[in-house]
C-alpha atoms as a PDB file:
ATOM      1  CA  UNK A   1     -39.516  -3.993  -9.501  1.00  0.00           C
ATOM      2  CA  UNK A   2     -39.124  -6.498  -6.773  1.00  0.00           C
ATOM      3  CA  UNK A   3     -36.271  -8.338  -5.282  1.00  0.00           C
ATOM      4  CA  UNK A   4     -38.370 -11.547  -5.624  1.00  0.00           C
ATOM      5  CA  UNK A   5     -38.906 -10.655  -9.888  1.00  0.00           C
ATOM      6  CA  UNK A   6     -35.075 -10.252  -9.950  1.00  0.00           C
ATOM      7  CA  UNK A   7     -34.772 -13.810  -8.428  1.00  0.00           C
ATOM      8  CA  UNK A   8     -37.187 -15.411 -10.372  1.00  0.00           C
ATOM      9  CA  UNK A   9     -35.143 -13.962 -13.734  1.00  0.00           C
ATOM     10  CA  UNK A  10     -32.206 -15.248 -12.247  1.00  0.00           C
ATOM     11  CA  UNK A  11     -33.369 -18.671 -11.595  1.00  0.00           C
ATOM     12  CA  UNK A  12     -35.106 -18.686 -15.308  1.00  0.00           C
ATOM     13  CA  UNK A  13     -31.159 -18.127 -16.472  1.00  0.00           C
ATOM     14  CA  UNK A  14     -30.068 -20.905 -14.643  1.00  0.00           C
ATOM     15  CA  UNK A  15     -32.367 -23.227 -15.515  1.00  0.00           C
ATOM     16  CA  UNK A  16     -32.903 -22.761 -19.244  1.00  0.00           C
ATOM     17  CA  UNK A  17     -36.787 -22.283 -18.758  1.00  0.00           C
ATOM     18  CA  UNK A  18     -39.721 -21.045 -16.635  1.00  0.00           C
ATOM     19  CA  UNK A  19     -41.206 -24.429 -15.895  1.00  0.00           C
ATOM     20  CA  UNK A  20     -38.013 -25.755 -14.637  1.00  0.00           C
ATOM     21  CA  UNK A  21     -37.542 -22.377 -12.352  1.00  0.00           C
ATOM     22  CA  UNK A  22     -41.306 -22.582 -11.006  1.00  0.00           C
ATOM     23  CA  UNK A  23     -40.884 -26.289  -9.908  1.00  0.00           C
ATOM     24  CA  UNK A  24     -36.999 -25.229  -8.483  1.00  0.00           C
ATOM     25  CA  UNK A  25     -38.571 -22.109  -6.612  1.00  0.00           C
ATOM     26  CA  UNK A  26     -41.794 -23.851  -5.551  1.00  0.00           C
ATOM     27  CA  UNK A  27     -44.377 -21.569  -7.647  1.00  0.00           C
ATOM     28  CA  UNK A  28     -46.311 -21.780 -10.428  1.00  0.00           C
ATOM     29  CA  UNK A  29     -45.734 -21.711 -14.034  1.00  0.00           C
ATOM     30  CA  UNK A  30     -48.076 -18.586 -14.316  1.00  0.00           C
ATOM     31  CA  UNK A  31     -46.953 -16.976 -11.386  1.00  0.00           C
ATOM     32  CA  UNK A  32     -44.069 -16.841 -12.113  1.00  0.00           C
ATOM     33  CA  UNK A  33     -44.579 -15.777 -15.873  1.00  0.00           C
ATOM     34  CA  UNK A  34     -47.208 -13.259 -14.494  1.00  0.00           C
ATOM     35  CA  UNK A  35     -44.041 -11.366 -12.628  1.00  0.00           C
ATOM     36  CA  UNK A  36     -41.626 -11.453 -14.902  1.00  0.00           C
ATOM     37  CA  UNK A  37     -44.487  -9.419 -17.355  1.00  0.00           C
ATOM     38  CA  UNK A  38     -44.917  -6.983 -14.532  1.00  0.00           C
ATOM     39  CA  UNK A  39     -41.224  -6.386 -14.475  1.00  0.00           C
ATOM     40  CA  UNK A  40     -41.032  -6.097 -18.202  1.00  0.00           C
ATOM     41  CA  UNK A  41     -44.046  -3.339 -17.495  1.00  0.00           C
ATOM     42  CA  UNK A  42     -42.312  -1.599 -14.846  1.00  0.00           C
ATOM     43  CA  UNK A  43     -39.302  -1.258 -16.735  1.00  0.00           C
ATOM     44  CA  UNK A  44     -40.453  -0.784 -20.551  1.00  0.00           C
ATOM     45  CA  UNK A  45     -38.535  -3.706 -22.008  1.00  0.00           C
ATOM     46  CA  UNK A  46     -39.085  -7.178 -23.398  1.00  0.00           C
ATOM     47  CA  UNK A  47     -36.356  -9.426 -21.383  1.00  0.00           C
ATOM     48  CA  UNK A  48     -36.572 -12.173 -24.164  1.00  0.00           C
ATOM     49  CA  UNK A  49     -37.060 -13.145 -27.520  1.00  0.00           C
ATOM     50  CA  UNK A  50     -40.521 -14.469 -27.693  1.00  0.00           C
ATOM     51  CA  UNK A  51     -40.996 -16.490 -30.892  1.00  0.00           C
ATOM     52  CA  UNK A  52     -41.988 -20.056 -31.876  1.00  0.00           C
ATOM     53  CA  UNK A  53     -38.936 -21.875 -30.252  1.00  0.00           C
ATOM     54  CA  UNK A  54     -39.213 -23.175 -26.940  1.00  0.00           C
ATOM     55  CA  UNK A  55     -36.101 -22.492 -26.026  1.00  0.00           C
ATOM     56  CA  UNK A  56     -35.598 -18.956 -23.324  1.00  0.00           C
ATOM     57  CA  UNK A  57     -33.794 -16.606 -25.473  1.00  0.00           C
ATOM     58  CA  UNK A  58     -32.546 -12.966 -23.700  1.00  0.00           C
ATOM     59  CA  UNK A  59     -32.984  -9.942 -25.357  1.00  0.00           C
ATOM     60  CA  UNK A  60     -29.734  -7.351 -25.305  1.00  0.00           C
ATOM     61  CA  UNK A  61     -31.712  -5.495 -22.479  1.00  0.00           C
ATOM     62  CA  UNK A  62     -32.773  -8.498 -20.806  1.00  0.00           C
ATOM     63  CA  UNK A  63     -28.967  -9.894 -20.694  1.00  0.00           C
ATOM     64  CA  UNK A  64     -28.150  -6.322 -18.784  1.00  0.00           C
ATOM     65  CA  UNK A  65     -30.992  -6.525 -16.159  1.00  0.00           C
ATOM     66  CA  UNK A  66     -29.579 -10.027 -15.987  1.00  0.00           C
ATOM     67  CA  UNK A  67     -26.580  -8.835 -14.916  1.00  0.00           C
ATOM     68  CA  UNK A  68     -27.807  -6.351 -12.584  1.00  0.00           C
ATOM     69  CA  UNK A  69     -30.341  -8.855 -11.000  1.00  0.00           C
ATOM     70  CA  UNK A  70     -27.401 -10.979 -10.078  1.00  0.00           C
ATOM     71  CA  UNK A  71     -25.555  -7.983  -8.233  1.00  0.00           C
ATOM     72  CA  UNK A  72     -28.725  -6.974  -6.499  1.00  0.00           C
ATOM     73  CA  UNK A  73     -29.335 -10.313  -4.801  1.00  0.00           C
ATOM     74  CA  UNK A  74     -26.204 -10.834  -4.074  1.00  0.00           C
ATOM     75  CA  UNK A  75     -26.037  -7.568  -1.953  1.00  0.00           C
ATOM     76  CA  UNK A  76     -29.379  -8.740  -0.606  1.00  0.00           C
ATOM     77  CA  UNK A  77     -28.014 -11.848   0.996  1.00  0.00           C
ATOM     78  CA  UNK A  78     -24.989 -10.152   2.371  1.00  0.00           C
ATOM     79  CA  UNK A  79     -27.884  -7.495   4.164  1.00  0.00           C
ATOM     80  CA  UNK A  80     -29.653 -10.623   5.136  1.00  0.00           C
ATOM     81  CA  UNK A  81     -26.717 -12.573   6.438  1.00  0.00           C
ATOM     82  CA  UNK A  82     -25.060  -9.437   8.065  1.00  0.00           C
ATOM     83  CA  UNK A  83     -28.500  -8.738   9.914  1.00  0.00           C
ATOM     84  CA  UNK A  84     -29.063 -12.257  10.992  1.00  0.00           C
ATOM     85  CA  UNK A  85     -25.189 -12.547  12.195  1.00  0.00           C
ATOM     86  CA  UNK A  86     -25.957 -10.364  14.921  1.00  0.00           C
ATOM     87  CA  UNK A  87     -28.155 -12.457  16.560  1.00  0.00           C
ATOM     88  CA  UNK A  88     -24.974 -14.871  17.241  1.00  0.00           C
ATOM     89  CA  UNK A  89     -22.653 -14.179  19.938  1.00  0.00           C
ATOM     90  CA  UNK A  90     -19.393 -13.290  18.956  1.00  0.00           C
ATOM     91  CA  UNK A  91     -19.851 -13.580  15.451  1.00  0.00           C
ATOM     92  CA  UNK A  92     -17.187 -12.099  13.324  1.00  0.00           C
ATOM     93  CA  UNK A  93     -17.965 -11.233   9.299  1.00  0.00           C
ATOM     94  CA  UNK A  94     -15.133  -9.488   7.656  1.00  0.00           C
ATOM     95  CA  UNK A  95     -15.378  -9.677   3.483  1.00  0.00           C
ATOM     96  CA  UNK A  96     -12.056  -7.547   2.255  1.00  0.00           C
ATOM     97  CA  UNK A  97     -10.860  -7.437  -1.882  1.00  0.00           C
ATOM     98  CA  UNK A  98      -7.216  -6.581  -2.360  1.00  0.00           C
ATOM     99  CA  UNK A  99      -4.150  -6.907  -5.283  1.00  0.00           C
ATOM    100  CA  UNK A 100      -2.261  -9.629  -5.027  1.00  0.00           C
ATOM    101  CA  UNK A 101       0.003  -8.533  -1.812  1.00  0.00           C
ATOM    102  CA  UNK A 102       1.764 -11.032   0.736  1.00  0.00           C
ATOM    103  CA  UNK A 103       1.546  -8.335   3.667  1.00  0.00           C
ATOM    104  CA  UNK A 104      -2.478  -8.810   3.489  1.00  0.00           C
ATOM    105  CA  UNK A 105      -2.748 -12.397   3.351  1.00  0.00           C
ATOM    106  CA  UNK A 106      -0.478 -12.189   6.591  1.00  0.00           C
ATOM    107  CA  UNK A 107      -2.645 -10.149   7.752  1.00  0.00           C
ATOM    108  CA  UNK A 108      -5.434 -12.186   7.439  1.00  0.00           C
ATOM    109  CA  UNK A 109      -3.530 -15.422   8.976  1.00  0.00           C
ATOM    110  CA  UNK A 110      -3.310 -12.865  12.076  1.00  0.00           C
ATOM    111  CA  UNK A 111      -7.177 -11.845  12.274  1.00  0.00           C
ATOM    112  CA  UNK A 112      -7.768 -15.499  12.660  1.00  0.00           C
ATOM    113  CA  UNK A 113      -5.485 -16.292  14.585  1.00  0.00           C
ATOM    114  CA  UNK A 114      -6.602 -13.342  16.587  1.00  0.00           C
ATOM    115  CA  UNK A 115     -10.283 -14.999  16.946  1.00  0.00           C
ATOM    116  CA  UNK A 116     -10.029 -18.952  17.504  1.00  0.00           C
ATOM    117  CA  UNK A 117     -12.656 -18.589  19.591  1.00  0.00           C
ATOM    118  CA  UNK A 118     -15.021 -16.510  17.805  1.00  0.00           C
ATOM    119  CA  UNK A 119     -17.916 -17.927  15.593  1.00  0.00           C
ATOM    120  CA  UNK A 120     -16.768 -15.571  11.935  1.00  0.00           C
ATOM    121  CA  UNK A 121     -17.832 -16.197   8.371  1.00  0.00           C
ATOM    122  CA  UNK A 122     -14.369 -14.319   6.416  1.00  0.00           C
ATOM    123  CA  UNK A 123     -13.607 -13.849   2.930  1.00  0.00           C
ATOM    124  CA  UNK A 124     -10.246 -12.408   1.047  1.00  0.00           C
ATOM    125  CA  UNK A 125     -10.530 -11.809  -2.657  1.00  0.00           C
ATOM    126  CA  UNK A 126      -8.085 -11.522  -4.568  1.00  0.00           C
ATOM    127  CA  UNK A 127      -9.096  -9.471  -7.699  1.00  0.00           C
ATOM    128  CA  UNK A 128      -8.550  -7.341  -9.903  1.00  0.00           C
ATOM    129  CA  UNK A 129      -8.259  -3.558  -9.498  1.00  0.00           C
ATOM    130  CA  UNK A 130     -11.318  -2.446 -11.090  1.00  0.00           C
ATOM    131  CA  UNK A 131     -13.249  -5.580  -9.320  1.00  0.00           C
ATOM    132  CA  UNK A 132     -11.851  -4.231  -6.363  1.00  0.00           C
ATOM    133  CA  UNK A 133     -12.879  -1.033  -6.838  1.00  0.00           C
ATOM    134  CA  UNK A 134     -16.625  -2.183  -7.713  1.00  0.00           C
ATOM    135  CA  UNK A 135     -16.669  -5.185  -4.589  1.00  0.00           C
ATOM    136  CA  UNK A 136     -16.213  -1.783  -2.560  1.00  0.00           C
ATOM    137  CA  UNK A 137     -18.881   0.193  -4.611  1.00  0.00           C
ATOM    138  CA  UNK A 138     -21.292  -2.007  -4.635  1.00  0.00           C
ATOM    139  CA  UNK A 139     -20.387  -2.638  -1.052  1.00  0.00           C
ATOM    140  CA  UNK A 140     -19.838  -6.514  -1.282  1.00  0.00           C
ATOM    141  CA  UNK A 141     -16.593  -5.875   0.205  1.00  0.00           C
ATOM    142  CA  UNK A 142     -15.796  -3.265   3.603  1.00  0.00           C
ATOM    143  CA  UNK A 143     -12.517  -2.379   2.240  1.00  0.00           C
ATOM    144  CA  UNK A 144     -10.092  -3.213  -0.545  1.00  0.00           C
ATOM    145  CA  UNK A 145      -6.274  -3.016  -0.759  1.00  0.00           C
ATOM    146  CA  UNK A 146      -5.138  -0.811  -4.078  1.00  0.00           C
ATOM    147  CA  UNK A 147      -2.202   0.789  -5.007  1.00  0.00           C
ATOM    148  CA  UNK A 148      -1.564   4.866  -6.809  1.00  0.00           C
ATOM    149  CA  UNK A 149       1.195   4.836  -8.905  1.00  0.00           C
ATOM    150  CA  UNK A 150       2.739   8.448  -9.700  1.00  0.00           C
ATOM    151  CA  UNK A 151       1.534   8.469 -12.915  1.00  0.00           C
ATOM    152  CA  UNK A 152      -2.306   6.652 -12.455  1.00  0.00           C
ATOM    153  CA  UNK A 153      -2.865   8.861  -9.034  1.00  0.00           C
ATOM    154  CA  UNK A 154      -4.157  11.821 -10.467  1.00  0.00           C
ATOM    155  CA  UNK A 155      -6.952   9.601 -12.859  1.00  0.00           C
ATOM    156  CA  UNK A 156      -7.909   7.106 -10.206  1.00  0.00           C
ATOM    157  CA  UNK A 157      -8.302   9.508  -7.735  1.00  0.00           C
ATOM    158  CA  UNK A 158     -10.647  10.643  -9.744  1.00  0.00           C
ATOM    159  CA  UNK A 159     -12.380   7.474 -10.810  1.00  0.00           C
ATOM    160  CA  UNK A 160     -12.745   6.714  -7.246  1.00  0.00           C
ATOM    161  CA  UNK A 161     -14.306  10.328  -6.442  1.00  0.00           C
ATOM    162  CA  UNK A 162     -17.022   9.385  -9.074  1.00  0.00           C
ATOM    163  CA  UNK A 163     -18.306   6.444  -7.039  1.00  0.00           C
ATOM    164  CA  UNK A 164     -18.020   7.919  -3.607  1.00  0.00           C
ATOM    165  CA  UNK A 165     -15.128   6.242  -2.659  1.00  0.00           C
ATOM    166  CA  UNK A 166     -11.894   7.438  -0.459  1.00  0.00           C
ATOM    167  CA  UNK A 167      -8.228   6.388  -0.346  1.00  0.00           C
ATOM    168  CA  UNK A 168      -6.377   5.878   3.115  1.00  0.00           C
ATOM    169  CA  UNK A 169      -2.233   5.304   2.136  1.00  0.00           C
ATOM    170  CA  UNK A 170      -1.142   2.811   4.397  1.00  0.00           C
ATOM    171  CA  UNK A 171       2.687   3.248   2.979  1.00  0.00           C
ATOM    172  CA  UNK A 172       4.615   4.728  -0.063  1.00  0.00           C
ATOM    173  CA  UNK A 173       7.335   2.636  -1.413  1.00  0.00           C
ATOM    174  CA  UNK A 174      10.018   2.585  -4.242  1.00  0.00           C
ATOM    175  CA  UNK A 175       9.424  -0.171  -6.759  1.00  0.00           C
ATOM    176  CA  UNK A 176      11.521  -3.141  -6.394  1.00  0.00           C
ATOM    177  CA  UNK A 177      12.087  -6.292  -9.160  1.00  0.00           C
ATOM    178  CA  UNK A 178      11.309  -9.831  -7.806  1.00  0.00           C
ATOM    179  CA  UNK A 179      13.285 -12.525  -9.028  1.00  0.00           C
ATOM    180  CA  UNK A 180      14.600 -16.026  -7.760  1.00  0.00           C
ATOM    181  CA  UNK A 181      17.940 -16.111  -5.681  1.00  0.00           C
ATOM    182  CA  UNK A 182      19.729 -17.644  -8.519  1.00  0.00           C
ATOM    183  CA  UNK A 183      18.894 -15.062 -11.566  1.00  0.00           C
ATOM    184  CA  UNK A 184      21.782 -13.633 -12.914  1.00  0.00           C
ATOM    185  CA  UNK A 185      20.941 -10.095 -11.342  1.00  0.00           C
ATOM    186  CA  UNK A 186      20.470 -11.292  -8.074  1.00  0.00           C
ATOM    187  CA  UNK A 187      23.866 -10.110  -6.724  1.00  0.00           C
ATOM    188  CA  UNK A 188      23.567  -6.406  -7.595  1.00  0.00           C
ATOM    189  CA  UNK A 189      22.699  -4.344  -5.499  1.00  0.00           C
ATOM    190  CA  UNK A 190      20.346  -2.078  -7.403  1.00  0.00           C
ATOM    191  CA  UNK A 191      19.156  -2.744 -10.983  1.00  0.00           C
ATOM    192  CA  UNK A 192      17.915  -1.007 -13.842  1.00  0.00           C
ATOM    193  CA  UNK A 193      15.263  -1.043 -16.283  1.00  0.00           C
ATOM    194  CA  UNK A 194      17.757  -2.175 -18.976  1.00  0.00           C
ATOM    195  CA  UNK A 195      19.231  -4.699 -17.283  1.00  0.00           C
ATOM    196  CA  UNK A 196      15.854  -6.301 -16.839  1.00  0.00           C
ATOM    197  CA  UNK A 197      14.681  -6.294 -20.001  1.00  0.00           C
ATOM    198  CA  UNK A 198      16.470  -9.015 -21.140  1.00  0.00           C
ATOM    199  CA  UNK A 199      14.582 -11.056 -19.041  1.00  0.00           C
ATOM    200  CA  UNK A 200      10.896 -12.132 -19.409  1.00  0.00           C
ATOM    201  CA  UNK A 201       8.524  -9.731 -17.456  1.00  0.00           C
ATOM    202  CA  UNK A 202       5.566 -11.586 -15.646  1.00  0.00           C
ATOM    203  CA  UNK A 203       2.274  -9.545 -14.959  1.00  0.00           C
ATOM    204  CA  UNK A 204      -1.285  -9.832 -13.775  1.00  0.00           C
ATOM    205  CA  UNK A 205      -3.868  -9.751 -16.740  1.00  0.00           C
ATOM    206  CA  UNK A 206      -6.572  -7.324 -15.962  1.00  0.00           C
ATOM    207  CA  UNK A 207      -9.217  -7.604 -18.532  1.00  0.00           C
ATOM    208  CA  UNK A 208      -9.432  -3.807 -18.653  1.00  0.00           C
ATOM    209  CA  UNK A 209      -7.840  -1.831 -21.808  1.00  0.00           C
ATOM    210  CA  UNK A 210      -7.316   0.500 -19.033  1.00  0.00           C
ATOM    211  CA  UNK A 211      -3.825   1.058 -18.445  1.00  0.00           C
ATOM    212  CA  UNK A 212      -4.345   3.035 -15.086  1.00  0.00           C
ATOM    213  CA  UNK A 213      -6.088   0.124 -13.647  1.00  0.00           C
ATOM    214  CA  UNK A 214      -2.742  -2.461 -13.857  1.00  0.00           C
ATOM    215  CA  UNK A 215      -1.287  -3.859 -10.951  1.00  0.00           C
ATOM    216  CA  UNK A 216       1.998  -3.007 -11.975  1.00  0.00           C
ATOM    217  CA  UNK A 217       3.384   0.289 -11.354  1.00  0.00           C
ATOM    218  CA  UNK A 218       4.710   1.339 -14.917  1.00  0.00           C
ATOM    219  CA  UNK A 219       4.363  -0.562 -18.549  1.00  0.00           C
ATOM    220  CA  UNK A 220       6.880  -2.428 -19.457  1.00  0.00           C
ATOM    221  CA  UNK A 221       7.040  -3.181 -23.466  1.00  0.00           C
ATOM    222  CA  UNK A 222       9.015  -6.219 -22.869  1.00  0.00           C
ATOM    223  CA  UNK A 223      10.219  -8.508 -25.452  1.00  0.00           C
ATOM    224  CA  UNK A 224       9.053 -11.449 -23.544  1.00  0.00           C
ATOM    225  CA  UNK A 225       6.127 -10.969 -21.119  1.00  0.00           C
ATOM    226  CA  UNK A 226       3.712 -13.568 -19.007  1.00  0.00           C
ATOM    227  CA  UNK A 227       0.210 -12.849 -17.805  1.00  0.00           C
ATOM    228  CA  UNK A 228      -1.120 -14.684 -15.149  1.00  0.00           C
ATOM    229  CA  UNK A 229      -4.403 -14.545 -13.231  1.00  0.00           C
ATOM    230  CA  UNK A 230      -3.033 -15.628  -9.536  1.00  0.00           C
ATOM    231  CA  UNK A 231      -0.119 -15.303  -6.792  1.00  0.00           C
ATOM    232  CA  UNK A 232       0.797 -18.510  -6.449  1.00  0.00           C
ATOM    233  CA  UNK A 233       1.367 -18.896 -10.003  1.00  0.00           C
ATOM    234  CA  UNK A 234       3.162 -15.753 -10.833  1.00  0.00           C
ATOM    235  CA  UNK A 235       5.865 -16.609  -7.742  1.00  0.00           C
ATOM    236  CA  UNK A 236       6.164 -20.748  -8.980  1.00  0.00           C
ATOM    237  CA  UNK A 237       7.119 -19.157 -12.597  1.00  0.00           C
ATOM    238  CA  UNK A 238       9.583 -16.624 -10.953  1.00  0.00           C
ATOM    239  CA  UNK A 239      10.824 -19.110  -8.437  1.00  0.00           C
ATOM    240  CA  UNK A 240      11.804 -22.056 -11.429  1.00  0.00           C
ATOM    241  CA  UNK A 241      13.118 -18.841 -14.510  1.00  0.00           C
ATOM    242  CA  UNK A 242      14.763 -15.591 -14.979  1.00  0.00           C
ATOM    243  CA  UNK A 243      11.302 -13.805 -15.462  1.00  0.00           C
ATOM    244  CA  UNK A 244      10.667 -10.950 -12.715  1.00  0.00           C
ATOM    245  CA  UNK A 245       7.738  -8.756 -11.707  1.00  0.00           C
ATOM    246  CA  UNK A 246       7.901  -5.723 -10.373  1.00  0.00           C
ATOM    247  CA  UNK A 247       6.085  -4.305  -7.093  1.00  0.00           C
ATOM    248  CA  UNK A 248       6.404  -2.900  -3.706  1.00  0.00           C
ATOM    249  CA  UNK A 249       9.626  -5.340  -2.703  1.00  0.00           C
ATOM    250  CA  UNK A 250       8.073  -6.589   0.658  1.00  0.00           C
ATOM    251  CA  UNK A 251       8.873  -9.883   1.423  1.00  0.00           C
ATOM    252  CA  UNK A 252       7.133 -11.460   4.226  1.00  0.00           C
ATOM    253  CA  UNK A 253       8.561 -14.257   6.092  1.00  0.00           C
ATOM    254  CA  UNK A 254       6.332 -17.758   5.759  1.00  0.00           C
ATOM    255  CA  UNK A 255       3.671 -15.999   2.725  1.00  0.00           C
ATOM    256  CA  UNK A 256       6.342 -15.307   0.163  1.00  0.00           C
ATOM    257  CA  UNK A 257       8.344 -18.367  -1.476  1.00  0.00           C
ATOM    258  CA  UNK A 258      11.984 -18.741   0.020  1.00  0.00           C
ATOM    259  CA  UNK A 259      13.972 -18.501  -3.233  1.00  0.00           C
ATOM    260  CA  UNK A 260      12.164 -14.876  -3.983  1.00  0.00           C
ATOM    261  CA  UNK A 261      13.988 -11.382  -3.180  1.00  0.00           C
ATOM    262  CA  UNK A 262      13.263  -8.324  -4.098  1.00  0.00           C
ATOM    263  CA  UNK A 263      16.386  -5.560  -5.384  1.00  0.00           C
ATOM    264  CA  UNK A 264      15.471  -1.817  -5.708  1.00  0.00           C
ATOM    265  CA  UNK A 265      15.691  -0.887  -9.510  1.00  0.00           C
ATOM    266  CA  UNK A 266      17.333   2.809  -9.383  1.00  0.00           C
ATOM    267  CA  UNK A 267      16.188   4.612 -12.428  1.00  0.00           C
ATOM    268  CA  UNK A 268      12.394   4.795 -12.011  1.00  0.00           C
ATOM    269  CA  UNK A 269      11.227   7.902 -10.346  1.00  0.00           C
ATOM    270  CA  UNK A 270       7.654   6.074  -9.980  1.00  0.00           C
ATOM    271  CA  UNK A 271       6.358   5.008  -6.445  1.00  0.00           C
ATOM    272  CA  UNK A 272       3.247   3.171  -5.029  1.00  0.00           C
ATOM    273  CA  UNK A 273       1.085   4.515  -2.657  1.00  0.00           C
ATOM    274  CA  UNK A 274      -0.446   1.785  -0.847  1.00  0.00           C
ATOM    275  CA  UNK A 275      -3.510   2.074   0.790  1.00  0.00           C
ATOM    276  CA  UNK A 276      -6.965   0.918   1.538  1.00  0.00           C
ATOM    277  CA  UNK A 277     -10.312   2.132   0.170  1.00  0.00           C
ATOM    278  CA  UNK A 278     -13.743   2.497   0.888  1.00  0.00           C
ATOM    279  CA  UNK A 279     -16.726   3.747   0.808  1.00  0.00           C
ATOM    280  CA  UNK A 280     -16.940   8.077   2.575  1.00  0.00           C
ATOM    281  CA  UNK A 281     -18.805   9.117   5.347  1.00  0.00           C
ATOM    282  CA  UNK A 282     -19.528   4.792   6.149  1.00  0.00           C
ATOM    283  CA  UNK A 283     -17.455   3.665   9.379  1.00  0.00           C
ATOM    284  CA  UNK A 284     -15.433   0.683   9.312  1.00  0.00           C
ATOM    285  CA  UNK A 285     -16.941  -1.940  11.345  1.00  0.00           C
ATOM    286  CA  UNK A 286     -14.614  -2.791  14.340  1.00  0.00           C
ATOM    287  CA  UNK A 287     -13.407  -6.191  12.652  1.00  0.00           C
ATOM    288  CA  UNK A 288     -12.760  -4.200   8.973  1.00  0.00           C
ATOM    289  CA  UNK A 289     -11.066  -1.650  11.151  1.00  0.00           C
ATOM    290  CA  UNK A 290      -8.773  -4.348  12.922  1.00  0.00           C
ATOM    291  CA  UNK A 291      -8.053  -5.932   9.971  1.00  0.00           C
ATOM    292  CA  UNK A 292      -6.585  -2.429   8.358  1.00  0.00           C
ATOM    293  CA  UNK A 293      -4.644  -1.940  11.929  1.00  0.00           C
ATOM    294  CA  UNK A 294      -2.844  -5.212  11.176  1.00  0.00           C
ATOM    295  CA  UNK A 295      -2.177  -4.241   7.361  1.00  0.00           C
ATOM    296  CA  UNK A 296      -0.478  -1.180   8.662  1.00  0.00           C
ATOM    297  CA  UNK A 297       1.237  -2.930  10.971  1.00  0.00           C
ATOM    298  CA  UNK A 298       3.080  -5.577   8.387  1.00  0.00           C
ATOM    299  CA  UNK A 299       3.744  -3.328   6.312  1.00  0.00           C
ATOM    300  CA  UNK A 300       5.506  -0.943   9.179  1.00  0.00           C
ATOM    301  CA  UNK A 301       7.485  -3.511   9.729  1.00  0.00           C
ATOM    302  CA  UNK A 302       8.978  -4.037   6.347  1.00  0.00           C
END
């Protein structure tokens, strides 16, 4: 199996059919229908449905390697571009995933801030946590941002163990609610779990049934709950209705909307351990390591 057969199958996916991928790649029809049999011989599978219809249909096995295929040359353009980076002067690549956290974006403002004169190719993902977790596995990112709640620690821990991957805290924190400044609970001092339920609860969907891989810290069975896939989104809803979310309570000055605040809520013994991940025994690269330094820092200062 060859990088080049895994980009040929990809290109056949795009297009709809070999011809069309042969005249896109610059190859022959039975080239490149020659190499995709040898793969199918390497690997002891039909990729498609071969039958009278013209039309490219994959087989359940073929839709996998698919899948795979796409992974693999994506990693083999970041090798490529990493490699051929360092033939620039001064040129800065830094590809981080993280949760949905102000304190990082700041912290990204900062690292370019820091290198106005540098040549750098950067990239900040926000995903979700078991994206993150695989952007760091599969090494497409040099770090992510995640969070260990009290009660998920002990299982992602684990789940990260199984893929070679280690957790540095950068802080641990009591959970706060966000809501806007004029909610009816924003003059306490402290609220509680019951208070807030009769309020609608706003959360990031994460496609996993997993509960240990949510972005909140605890499950809420609210009787009114919003899912939402971004940042700015979840703080426009909180900003304009008496929905909250609930999370580490920073609030950073210029990232995070002006009519947000964050109150403690007292009867939770949950916390988040906030840190970064990545994968052992690999070193950070000096501009992956910077970038953590300034996390740290923001979050210090909170």
């Amino acid at each position: 199996m060859t990088i080049q057969q895994l980009k040929y199958l990809v290109e056949i996916s795009r297009c709809g059919s070999m011809n069309k991928a042969a005249k896109n790649l610059f190859v022959s029809q039975p080239s490149i229908s020659k190499a995709i049999r040898e793969l199918e011989d390497d690997l002891g599978i039909d990729v498609f449905h071969r039958d009278n219809t013209k039309k490219l249909k994959f087989t359940l096995e073929g839709t996998e390697l698919l899948h795979h295929a796409k992974s693999l040359i994506e990693q083999s353009d970041n090798i490529e571009q990493l490699f051929a980076s360092k033939n620039k002067q001064e040129y800065l690549r830094l590809i981080v995933s993280s949760q949905h956290y102000a304190f990082v974006v700041k912290s990204f403002i900062e690292f370019m801030n820091n290198h106005n004169f540098n040549d750098y190719e950067l990239l900040l993902r926000e995903r979700k946590t078991y994206q993150i977790i695989e952007d760091v596995y599969t090494q497409q990112s040099s770090a992510g941002i995640i969070f260990l709640s009290t009660s998920t620690e002990k299982f992602v821990r684990k789940y990260l163990l199984s893929k070679n991957i280690e957790f540095n805290s950068l802080a641990i924190v009591n959970l706060h609610a966000f809501i806007r400044k004029n909610h009816p609970l924003a003059r306490q001092k402290t609220v509680t779990l019951d208070e807030l339920s009769k309020y609608p609860f706003i959360s990031y969907e994460q496609e996993n049934n997993s509960l240990n891989f949510s972005e909140e810290a605890i499950v809420i069975n609210a009787k009114q709950s919003v899912n939402v896939l971004d940042r700015a989104t979840m703080n426009n809803i909180i900003c304009n209705t008496d929905s909250y979310t609930i999370g580490t309570g920073f609030l950073i000055e210029g990232i995070i909307e002006q009519n947000l605040i964050s109150i403690p809520i007292h009867d939770i013994n949950e916390k988040m351990n906030v840190g970064w991940i990545k994968i052992k025994n690999f070193s950070l690269a000096a501009e992956t390591k910077e970038f953590i330094d300034l996390c740290y820092k923001n979050i210090q200062n909170q």
